[in-house]
Protein backbone atom coordinates (compact mmCIF):
# COMPACT_ATOMS: atom_id res chain seq x y z
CA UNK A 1 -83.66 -32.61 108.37
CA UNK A 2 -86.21 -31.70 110.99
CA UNK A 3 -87.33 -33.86 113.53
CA UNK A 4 -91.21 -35.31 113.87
CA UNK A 5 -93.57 -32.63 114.57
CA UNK A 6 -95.24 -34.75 117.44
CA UNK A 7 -91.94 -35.55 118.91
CA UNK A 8 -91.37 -31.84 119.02
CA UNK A 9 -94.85 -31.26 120.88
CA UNK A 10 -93.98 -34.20 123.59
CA UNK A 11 -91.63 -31.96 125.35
CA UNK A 12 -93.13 -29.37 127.61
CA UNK A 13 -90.29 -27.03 127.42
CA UNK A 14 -86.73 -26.13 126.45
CA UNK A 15 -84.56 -24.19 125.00
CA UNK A 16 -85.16 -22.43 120.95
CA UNK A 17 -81.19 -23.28 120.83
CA UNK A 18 -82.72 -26.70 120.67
CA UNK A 19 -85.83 -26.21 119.26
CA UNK A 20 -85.80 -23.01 116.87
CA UNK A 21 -88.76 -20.98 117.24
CA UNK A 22 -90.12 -21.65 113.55
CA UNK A 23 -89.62 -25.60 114.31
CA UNK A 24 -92.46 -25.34 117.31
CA UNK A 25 -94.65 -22.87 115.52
CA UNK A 26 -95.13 -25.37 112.47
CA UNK A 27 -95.99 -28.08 114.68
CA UNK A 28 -98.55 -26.54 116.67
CA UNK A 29 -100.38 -24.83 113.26
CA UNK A 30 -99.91 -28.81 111.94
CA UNK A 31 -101.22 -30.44 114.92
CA UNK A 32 -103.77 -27.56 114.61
CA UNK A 33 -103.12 -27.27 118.82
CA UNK A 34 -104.62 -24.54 121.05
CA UNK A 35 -102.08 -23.43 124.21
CA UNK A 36 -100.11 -21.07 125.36
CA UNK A 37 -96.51 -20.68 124.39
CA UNK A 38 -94.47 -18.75 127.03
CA UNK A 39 -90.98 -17.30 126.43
CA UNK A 40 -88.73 -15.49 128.45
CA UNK A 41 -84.77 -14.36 127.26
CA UNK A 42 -83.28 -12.84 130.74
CA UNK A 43 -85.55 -10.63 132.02
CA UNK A 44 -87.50 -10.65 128.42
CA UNK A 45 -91.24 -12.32 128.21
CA UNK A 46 -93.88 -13.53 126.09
CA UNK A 47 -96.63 -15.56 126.39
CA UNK A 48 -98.32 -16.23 122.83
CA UNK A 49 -101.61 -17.74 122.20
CA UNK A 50 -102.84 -19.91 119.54
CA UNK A 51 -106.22 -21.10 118.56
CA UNK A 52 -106.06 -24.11 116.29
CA UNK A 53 -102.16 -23.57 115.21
CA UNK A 54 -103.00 -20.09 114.65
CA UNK A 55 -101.31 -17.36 116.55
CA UNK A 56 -104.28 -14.90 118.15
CA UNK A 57 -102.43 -13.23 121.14
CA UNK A 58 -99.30 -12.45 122.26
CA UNK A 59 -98.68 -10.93 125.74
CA UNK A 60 -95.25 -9.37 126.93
CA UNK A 61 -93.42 -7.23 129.18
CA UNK A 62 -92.23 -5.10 126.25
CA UNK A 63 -93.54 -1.19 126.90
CA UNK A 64 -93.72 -0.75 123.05
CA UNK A 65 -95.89 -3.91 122.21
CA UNK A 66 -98.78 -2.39 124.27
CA UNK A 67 -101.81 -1.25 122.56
CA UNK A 68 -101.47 2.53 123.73
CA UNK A 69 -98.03 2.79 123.49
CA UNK A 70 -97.93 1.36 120.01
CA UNK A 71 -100.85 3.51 119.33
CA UNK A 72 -98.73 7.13 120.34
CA UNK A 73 -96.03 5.62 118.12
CA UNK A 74 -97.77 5.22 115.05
CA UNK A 75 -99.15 8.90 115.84
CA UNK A 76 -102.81 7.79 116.23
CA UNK A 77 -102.95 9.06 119.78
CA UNK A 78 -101.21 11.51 121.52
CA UNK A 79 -99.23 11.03 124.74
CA UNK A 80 -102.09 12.90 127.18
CA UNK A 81 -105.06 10.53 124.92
CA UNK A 82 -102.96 7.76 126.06
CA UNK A 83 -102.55 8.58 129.53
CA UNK A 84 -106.43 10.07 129.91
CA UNK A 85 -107.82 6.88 128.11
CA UNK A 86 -105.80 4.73 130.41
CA UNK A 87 -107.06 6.25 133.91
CA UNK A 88 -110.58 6.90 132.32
CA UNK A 89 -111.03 2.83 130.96
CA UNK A 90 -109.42 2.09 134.63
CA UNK A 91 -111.84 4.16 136.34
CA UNK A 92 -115.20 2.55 133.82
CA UNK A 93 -113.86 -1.50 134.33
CA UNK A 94 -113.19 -1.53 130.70
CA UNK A 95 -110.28 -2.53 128.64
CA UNK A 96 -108.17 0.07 126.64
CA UNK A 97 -108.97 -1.49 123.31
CA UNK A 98 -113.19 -1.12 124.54
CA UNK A 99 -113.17 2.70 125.72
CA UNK A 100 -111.22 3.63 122.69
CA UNK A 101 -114.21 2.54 120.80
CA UNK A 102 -116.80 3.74 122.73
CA UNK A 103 -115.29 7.21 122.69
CA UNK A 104 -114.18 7.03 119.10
CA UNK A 105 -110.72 8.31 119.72
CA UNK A 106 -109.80 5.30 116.84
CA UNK A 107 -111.98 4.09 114.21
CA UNK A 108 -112.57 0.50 114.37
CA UNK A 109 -111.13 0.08 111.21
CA UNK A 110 -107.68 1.84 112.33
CA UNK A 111 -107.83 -0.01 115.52
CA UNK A 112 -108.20 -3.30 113.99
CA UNK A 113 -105.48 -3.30 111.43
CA UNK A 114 -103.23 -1.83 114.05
CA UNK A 115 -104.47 -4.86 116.01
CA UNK A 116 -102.98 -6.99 113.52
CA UNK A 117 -99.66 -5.11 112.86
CA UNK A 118 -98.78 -5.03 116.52
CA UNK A 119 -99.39 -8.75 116.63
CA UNK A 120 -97.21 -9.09 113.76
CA UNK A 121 -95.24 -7.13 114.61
CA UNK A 122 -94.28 -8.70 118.55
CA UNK A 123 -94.20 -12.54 117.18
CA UNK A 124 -91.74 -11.50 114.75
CA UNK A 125 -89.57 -10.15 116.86
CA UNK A 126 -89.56 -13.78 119.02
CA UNK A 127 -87.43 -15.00 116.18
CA UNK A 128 -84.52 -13.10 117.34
CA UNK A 129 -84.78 -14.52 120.50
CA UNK A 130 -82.66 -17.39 119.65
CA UNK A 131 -80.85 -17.65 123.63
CA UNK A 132 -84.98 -18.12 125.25
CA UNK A 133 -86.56 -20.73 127.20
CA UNK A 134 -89.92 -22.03 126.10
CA UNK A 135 -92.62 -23.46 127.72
CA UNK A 136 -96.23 -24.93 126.75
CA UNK A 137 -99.12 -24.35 128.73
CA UNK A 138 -102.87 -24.89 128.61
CA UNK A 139 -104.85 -22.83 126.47
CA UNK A 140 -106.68 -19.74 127.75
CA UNK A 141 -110.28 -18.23 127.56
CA UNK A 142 -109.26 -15.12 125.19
CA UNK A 143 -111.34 -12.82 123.26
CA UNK A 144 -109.56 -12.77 120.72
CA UNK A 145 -110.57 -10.76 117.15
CA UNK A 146 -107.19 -10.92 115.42
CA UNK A 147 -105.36 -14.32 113.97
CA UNK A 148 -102.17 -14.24 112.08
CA UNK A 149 -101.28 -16.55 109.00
CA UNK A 150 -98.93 -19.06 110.47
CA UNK A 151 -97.40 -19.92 107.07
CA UNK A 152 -96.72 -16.50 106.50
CA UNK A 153 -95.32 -16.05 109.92
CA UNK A 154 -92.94 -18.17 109.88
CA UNK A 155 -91.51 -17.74 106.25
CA UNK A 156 -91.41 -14.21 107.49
CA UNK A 157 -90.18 -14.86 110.70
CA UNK A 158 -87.07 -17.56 109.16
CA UNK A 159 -85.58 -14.51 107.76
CA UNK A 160 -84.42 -12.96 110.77
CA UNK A 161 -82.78 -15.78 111.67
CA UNK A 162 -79.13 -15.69 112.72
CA UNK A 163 -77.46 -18.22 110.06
CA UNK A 164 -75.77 -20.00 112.95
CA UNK A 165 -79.19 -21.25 113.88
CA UNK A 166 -79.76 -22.72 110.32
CA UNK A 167 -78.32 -25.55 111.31
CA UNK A 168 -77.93 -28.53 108.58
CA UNK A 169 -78.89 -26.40 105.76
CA UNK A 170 -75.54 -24.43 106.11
CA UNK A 171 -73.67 -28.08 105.80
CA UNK A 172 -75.64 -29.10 102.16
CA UNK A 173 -73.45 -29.53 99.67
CA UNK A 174 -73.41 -27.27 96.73
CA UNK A 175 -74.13 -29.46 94.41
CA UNK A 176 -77.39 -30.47 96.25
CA UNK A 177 -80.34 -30.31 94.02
CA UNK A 178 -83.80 -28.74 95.32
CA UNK A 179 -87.23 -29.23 94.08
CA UNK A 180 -90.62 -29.28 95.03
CA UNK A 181 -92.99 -31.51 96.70
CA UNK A 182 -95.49 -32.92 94.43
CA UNK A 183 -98.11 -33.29 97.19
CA UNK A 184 -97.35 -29.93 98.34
CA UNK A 185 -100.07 -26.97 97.96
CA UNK A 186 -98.63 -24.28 95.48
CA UNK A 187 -96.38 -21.85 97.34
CA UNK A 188 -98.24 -18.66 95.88
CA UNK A 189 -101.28 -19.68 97.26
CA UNK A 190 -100.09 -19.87 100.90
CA UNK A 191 -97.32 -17.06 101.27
CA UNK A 192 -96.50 -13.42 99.54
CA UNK A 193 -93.20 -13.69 97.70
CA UNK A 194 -91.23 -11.05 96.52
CA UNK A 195 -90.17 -10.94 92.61
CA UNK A 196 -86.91 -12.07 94.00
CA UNK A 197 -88.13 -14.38 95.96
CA UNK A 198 -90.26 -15.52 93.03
CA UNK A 199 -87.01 -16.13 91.15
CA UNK A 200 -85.55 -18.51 93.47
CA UNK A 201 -89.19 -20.58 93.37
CA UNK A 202 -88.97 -20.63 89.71
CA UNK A 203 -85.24 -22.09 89.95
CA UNK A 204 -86.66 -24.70 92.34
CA UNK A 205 -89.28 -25.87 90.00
CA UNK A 206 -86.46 -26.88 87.94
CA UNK A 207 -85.00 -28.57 90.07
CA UNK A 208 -81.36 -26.66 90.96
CA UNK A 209 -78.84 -26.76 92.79
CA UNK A 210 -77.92 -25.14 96.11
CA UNK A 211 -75.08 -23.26 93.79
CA UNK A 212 -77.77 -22.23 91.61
CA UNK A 213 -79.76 -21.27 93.56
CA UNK A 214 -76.95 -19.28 95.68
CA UNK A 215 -76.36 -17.21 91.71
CA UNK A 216 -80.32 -16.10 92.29
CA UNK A 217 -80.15 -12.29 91.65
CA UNK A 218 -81.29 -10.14 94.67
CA UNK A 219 -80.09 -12.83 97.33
CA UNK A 220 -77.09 -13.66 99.11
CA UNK A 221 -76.21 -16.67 100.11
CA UNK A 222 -76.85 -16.12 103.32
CA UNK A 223 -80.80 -15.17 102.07
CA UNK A 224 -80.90 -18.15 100.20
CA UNK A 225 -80.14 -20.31 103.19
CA UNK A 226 -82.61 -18.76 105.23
CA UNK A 227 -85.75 -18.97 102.99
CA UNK A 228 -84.86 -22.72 102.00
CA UNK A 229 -84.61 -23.46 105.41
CA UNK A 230 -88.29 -22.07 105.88
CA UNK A 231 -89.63 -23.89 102.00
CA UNK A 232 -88.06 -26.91 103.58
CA UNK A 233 -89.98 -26.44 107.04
CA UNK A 234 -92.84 -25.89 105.45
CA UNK A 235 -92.93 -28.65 103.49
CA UNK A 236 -92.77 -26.87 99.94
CA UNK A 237 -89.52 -27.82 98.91
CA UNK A 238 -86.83 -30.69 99.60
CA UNK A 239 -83.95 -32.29 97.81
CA UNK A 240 -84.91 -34.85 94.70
CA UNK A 241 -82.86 -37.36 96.65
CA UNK A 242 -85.09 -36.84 99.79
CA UNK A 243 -88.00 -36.67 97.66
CA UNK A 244 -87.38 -39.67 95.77
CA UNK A 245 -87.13 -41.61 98.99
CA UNK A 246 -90.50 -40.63 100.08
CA UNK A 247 -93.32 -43.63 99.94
CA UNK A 248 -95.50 -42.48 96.79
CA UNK A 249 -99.17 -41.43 98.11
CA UNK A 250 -102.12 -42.38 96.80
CA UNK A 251 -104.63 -39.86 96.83
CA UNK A 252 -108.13 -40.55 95.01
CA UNK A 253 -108.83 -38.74 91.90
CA UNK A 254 -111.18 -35.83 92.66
CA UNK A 255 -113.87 -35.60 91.02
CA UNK A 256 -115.33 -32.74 89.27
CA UNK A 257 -118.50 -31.00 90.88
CA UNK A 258 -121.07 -28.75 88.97
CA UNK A 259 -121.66 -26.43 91.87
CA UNK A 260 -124.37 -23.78 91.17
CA UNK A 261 -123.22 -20.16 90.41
CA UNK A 262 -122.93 -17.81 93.49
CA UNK A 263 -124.76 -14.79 92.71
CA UNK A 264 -122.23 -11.95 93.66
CA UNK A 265 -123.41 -8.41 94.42
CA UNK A 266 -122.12 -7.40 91.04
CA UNK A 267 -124.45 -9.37 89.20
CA UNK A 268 -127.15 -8.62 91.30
CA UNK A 269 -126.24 -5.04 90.75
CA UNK A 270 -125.47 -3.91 94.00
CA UNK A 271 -122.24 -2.25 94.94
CA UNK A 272 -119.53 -4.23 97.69
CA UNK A 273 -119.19 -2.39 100.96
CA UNK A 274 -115.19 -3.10 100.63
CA UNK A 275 -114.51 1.11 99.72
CA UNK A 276 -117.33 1.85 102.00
CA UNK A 277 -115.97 3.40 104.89
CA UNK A 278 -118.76 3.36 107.21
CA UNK A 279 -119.31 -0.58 106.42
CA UNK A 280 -115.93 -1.02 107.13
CA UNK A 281 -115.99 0.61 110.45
CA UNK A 282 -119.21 -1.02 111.46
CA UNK A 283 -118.39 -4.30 110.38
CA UNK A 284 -114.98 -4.10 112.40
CA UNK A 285 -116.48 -2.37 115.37
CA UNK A 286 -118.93 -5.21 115.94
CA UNK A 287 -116.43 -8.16 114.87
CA UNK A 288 -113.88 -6.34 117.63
CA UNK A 289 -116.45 -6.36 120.29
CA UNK A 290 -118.68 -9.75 119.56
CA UNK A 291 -117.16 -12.52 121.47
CA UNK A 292 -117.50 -9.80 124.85
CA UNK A 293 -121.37 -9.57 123.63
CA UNK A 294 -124.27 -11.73 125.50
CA UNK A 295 -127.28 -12.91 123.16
CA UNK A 296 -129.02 -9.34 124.35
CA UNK A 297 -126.04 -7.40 123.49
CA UNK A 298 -125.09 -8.89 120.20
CA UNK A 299 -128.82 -7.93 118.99
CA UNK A 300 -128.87 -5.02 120.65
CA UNK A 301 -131.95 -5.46 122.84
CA UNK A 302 -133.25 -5.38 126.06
CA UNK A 303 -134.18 -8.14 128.31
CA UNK A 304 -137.70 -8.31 128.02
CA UNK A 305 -137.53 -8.38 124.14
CA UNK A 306 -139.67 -11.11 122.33
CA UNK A 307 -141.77 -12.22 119.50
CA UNK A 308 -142.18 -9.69 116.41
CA UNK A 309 -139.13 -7.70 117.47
CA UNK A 310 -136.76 -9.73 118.19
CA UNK A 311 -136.73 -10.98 115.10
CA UNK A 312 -136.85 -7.50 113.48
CA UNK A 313 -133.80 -6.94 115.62
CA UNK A 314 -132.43 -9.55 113.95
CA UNK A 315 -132.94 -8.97 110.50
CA UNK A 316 -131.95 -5.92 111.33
CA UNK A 317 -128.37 -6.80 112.36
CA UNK A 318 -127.58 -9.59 109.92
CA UNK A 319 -129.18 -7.60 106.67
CA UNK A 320 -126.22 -4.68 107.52
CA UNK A 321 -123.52 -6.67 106.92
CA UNK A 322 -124.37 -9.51 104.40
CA UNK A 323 -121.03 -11.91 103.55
CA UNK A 324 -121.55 -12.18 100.07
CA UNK A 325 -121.46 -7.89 99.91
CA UNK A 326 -118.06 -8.00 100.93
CA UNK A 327 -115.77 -8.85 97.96
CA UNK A 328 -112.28 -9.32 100.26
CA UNK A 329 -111.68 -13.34 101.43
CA UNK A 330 -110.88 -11.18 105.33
CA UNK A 331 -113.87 -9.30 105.53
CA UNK A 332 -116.38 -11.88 104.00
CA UNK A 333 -115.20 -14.44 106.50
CA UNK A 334 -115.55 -11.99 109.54
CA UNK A 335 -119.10 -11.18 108.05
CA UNK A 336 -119.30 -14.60 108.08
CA UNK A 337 -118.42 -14.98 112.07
CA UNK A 338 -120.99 -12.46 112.83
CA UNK A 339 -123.83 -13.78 111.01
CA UNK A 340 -123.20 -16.81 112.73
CA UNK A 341 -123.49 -15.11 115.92
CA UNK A 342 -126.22 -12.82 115.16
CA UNK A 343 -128.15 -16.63 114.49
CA UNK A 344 -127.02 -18.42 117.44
CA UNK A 345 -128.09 -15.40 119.84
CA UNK A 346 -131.64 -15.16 118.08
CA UNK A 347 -131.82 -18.99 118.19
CA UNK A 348 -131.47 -18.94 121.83
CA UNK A 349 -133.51 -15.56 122.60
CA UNK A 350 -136.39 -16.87 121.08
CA UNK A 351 -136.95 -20.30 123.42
CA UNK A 352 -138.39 -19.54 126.27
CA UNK A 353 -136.32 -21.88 128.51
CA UNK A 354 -132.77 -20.76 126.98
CA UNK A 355 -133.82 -16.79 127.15
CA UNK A 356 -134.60 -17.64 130.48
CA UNK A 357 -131.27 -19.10 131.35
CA UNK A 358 -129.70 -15.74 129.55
CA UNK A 359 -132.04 -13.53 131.16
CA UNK A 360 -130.24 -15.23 134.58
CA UNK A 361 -126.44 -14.86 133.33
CA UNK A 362 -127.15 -11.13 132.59
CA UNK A 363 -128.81 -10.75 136.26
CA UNK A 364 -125.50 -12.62 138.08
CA UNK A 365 -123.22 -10.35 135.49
CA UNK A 366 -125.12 -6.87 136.37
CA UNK A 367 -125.02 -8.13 140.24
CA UNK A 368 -121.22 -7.91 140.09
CA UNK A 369 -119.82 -4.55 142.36
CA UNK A 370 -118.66 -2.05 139.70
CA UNK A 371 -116.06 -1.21 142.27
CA UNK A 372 -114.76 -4.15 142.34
CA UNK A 373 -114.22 -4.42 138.48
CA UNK A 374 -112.97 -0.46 138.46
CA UNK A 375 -110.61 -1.73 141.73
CA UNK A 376 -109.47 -4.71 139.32
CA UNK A 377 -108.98 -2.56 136.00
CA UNK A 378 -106.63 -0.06 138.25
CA UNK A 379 -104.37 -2.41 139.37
CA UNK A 380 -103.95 -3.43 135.79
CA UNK A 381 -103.34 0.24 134.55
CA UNK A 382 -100.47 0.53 137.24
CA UNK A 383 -99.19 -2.15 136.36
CA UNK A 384 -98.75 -1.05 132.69
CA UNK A 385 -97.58 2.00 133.66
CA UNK A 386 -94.74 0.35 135.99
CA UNK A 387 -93.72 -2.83 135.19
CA UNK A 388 -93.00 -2.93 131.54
CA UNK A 389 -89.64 -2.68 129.90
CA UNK A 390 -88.46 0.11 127.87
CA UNK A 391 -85.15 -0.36 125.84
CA UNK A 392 -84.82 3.78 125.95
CA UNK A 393 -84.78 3.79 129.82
CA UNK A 394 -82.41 0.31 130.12
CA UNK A 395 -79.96 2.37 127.59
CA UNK A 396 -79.97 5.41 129.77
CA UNK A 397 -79.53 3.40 132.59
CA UNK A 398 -76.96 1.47 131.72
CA UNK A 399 -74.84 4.78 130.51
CA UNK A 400 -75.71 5.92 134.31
CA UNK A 401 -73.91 2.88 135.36
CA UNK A 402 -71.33 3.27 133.05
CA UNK A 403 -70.57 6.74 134.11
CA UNK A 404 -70.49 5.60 137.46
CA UNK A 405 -67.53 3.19 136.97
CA UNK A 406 -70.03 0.38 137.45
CA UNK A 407 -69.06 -1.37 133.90
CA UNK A 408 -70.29 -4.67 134.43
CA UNK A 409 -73.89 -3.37 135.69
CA UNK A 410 -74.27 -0.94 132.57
CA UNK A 411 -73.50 -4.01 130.16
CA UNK A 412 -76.49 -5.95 131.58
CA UNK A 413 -78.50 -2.93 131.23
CA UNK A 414 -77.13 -2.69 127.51
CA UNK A 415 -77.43 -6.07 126.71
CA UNK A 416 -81.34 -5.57 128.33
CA UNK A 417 -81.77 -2.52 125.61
CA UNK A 418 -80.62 -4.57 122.70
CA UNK A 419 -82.76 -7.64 123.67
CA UNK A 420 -85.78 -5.33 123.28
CA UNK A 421 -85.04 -3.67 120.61
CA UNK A 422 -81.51 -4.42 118.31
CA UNK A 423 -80.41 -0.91 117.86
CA UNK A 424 -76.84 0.06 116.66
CA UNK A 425 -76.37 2.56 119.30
CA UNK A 426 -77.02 0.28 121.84
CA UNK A 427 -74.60 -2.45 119.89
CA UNK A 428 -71.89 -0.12 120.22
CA UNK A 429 -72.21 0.88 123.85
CA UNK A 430 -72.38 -2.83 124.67
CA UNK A 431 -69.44 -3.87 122.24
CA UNK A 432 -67.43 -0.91 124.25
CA UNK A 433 -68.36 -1.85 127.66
CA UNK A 434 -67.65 -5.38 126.98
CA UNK A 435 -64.63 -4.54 126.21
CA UNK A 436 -63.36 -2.97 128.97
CA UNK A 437 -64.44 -5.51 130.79
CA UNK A 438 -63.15 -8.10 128.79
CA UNK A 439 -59.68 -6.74 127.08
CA UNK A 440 -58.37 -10.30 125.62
CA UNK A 441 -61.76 -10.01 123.51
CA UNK A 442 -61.19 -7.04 121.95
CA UNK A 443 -61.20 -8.73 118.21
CA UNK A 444 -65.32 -10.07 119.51
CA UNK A 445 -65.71 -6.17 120.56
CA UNK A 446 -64.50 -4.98 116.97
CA UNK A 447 -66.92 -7.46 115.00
CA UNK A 448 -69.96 -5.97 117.13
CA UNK A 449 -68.89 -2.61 116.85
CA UNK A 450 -68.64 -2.91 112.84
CA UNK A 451 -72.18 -4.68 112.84
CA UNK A 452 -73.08 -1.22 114.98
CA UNK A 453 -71.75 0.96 111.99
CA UNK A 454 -73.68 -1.03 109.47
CA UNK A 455 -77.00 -0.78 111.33
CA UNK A 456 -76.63 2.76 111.72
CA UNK A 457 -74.28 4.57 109.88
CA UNK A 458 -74.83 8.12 111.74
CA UNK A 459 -74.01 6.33 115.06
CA UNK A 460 -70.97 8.50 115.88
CA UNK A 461 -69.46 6.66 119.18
CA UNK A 462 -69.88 3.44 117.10
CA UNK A 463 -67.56 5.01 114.08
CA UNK A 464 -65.21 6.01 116.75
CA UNK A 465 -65.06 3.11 118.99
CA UNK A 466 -64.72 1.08 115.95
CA UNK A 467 -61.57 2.94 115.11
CA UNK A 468 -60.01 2.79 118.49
CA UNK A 469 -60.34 -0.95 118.80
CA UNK A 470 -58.98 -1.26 114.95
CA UNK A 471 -56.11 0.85 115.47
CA UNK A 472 -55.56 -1.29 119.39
CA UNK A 473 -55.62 -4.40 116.91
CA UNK A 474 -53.49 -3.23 114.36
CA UNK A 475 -55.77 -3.09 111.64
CA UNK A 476 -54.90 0.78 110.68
CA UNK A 477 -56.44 0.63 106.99
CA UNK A 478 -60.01 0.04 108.98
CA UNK A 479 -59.32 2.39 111.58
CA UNK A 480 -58.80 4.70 108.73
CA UNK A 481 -62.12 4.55 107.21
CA UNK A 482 -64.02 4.30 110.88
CA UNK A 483 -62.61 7.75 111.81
CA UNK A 484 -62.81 9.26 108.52
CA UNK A 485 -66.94 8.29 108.75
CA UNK A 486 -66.58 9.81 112.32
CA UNK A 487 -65.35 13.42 110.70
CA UNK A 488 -68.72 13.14 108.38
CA UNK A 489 -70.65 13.03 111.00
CA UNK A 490 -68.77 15.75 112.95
CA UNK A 491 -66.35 17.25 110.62
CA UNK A 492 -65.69 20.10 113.56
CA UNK A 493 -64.44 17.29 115.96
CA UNK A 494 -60.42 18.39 116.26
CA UNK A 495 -59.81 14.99 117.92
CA UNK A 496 -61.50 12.50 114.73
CA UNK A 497 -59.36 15.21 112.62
CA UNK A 498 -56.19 13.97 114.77
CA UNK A 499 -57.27 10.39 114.84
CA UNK A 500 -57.51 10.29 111.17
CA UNK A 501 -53.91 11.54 110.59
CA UNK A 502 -52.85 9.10 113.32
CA UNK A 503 -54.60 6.14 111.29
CA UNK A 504 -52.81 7.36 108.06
CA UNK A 505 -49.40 7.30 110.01
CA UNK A 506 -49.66 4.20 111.25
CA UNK A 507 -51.18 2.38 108.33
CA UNK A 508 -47.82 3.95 106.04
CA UNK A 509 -45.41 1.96 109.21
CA UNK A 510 -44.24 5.64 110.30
């Protein structure tokens, strides 16, 4: 069904028409790779890191997928913190993400799991960029604190699929039986399914068929499709015939080990840090900030530090935030990372010729013109403020436009809104420009406007629209029921009164 992962990963670019989006994340996490992954839809871009197959960055041109702006958003700063923070990190040569924790205007905590939403949160919305290029690229020197499940990524990410980009899955017979791998890892383990989701898994275990499967409460078809697709991708599930034809693997027999018991902080009597906030905050702070440290930094000393206290500096650090006091599998392993750290720097502090050879790096680092980093860190804060994309402003634009009796102008500024973010307003004002432009199409129009009215009901123009292009196509009975939403949502509106009446008329042949 899907072609070889390394035959994927030969090709430097193309299109995801070609290659889906889910297709090239699974073989980069399974040829555990580390590049860059740039995309760009029109005048749309991001460039997405990975580390190992794991997704760590993503970049864009998207005003919303910034830190701050996500940040005024979610109501954790307000609009003059963002703009202050911005000119004042600017003015210090420090990133946004650094001066928000120096001045505490986020807790590290906050910041970091907002870290990991936004991340989420812009990869996801790739998906829908089914009409991008794609290119690979090296990998790049990033500091980065936040990784993403891939697994989970891409189950999520199959969801939002279009189903015309499901490809041979919406061809399989109904009568096609599904099962699972029996080398495969057990699906709970790796992703978070839903009870419903659940349901169809247990179906699969028995081994049933796509009909079945399609009769799985919760789920359309259309659902079903989509999250086989992504089992099948995965490398969960298959069909028994497929699975039968597979060469049989022999895997040695593992053998039991007696491993010694781990002595938890429970037994030992000592509470976890998970539910203690400051903990949480410290441990977060410093795993935010760690790969930025030098040796000196990361112990928090000074240059000339030796002997007897350096290594109380060190106990110091690595005694605050012991792995085995954190009870969740995320924040042991980033207690984990630091220790680690915390070790390497005190290792190479405490020989002369390698704290020597630190002592130096610091010295060319300091010797660096602060004006030329502040010069540097204001270009970038321009740059944020100017060049990034907003779908508000394209929308508002391309009603401008449109007002203007520049129709074809205001559609690429519509179509510009909806590729960064898929609103129903923005549908509809498309659908309608379109077709003005584009009479003979009117039946394409109608379909778009009624996906418009299903993504947001309240959308007035879309109810409207909707009814004027049903009642241009004859379809009166629809135009009915578009207008009569319209008088819901402005039941004072003489003229969705009238068009109403006129539906009726028409839809009894009068």
């Amino acid at each position: 069904m899907f072609p070889a992962r390394r035959e994927v990963l030969r090709q430097k670019s193309g299109t995801l028409a070609q290659t889906p989006l889910p297709l090239l994340l699974h073989a980069l996490l399974v040829e555990e790779r580390s590049a860059t992954l740039e995309l760009r839809l029109r005048n749309l871009e991001k460039r997405v890191f990975f580390e190992g197959g794991a997704p760590t960055g993503c970049e864009s041109n998207l005003l919303h997928e910034t830190l701050g702006r996500s940040l005024v958003e979610k109501g954790k700063l307000t609009d003059a913190q963002h703009h202050s923070a911005l000119a004042e990190s600017a003015a210090a040569g420090k990133s946004l993400q650094g001066w928000l924790l120096e001045k505490q205007l986020v807790s590290p905590f906050e910041l970091f799991k907002h870290l990991q939403a936004t991340l989420g949160r812009s990869l996801l919305d790739a998906f829908r960029w089914t009409d991008a290029t794609w290119k690979l690229a090296p990998p790049e020197d990033l500091d980065a604190p936040v990784r993403i499940n891939p697994l989970q990524l891409i189950y999520t990410g199959c969801q939002q699929l279009p189903v015309s980009a499901l490809g041979e899955q919406l061809t399989t017979p109904a009568t096609t039986v599904f099962g699972l791998l029996p080398d495969a890892p057990a699906v709970h383990d790796e992703l978070k399914l839903s009870p419903k989701e659940t349901r169809l898994l247990q179906a699969i275990k028995r081994k049933a068929t796509l009909a079945e499967l399609s009769a799985v409460p919760g789920l359309s078809a259309d659902d079903v499709h989509r999250r086989l697709y992504a089992l099948r991708l995965l490398e969960f599930i298959d069909t028994v015939d497929a699975i039968a034809a597979m060469p049989v693997r022999s895997r040695p027999t593992p053998v039991p080990q007696q491993l010694e018991p781990v002595a938890t902080p429970a037994a030992q009597g000592l509470p976890f840090l998970d539910d203690d906030a400051p903990s949480q905050n410290l441990l977060v702070s410093e795993f935010l900030s760690f790969r930025t440290k030098d040796a000196f930094e990361l112990l928090g000393v000074d240059v000339d530090t030796q002997g007897v206290a350096l290594q109380r500096a060190f106990l110091a650090k690595s005694s605050a935030l012991v792995p085995a006091r954190f009870k969740s599998v995320d924040a042991r392993a980033r207690a984990e990372s630091l220790q680690l750290a915390y070790a390497k720097a005190f290792g190479a502090l405490s020989e002369t010729e390698t704290w020597q050879q630190h002592r130096a790096r610091r010295a060319a680092r300091d010797s660096k013109t602060p004006q030329a980093l502040r010069q540097k860190a204001a270009v970038e804060a321009v740059k944020i403020r100017t060049d990034l994309l907003d779908a508000q402003s394209q929308f508002d634009e391309g009603r401008r436009r449109l007002a203007a009796g520049n129709a074809a102008s205001a559609l690429e500024h519509f179509q510009f809104a909806l590729d960064i973010e898929p609103r129903g307003q923005f549908l509809a004002w498309h659908a309608w420009t379109r077709y003005q432009l584009e009479p003979g199409n009117a039946a394409a129009c109608l379909e778009q406007l009624a996906r418009a009215c299903e993504q947001t009901p309240a959308c007035e123009e879309a109810n409207v629209w909707r009814g004027d292009l049903a009642m241009v196509l004859g379809r009166a009975s629809e135009a009915e029921g578009a207008y009569r939403q319209a008088v819901k949502l402005a039941p004072k509106n003489a003229k969705y009164v009238e068009s109403v009446q006129r539906a009726v008329k028409a839809g009894r042949g009068m």
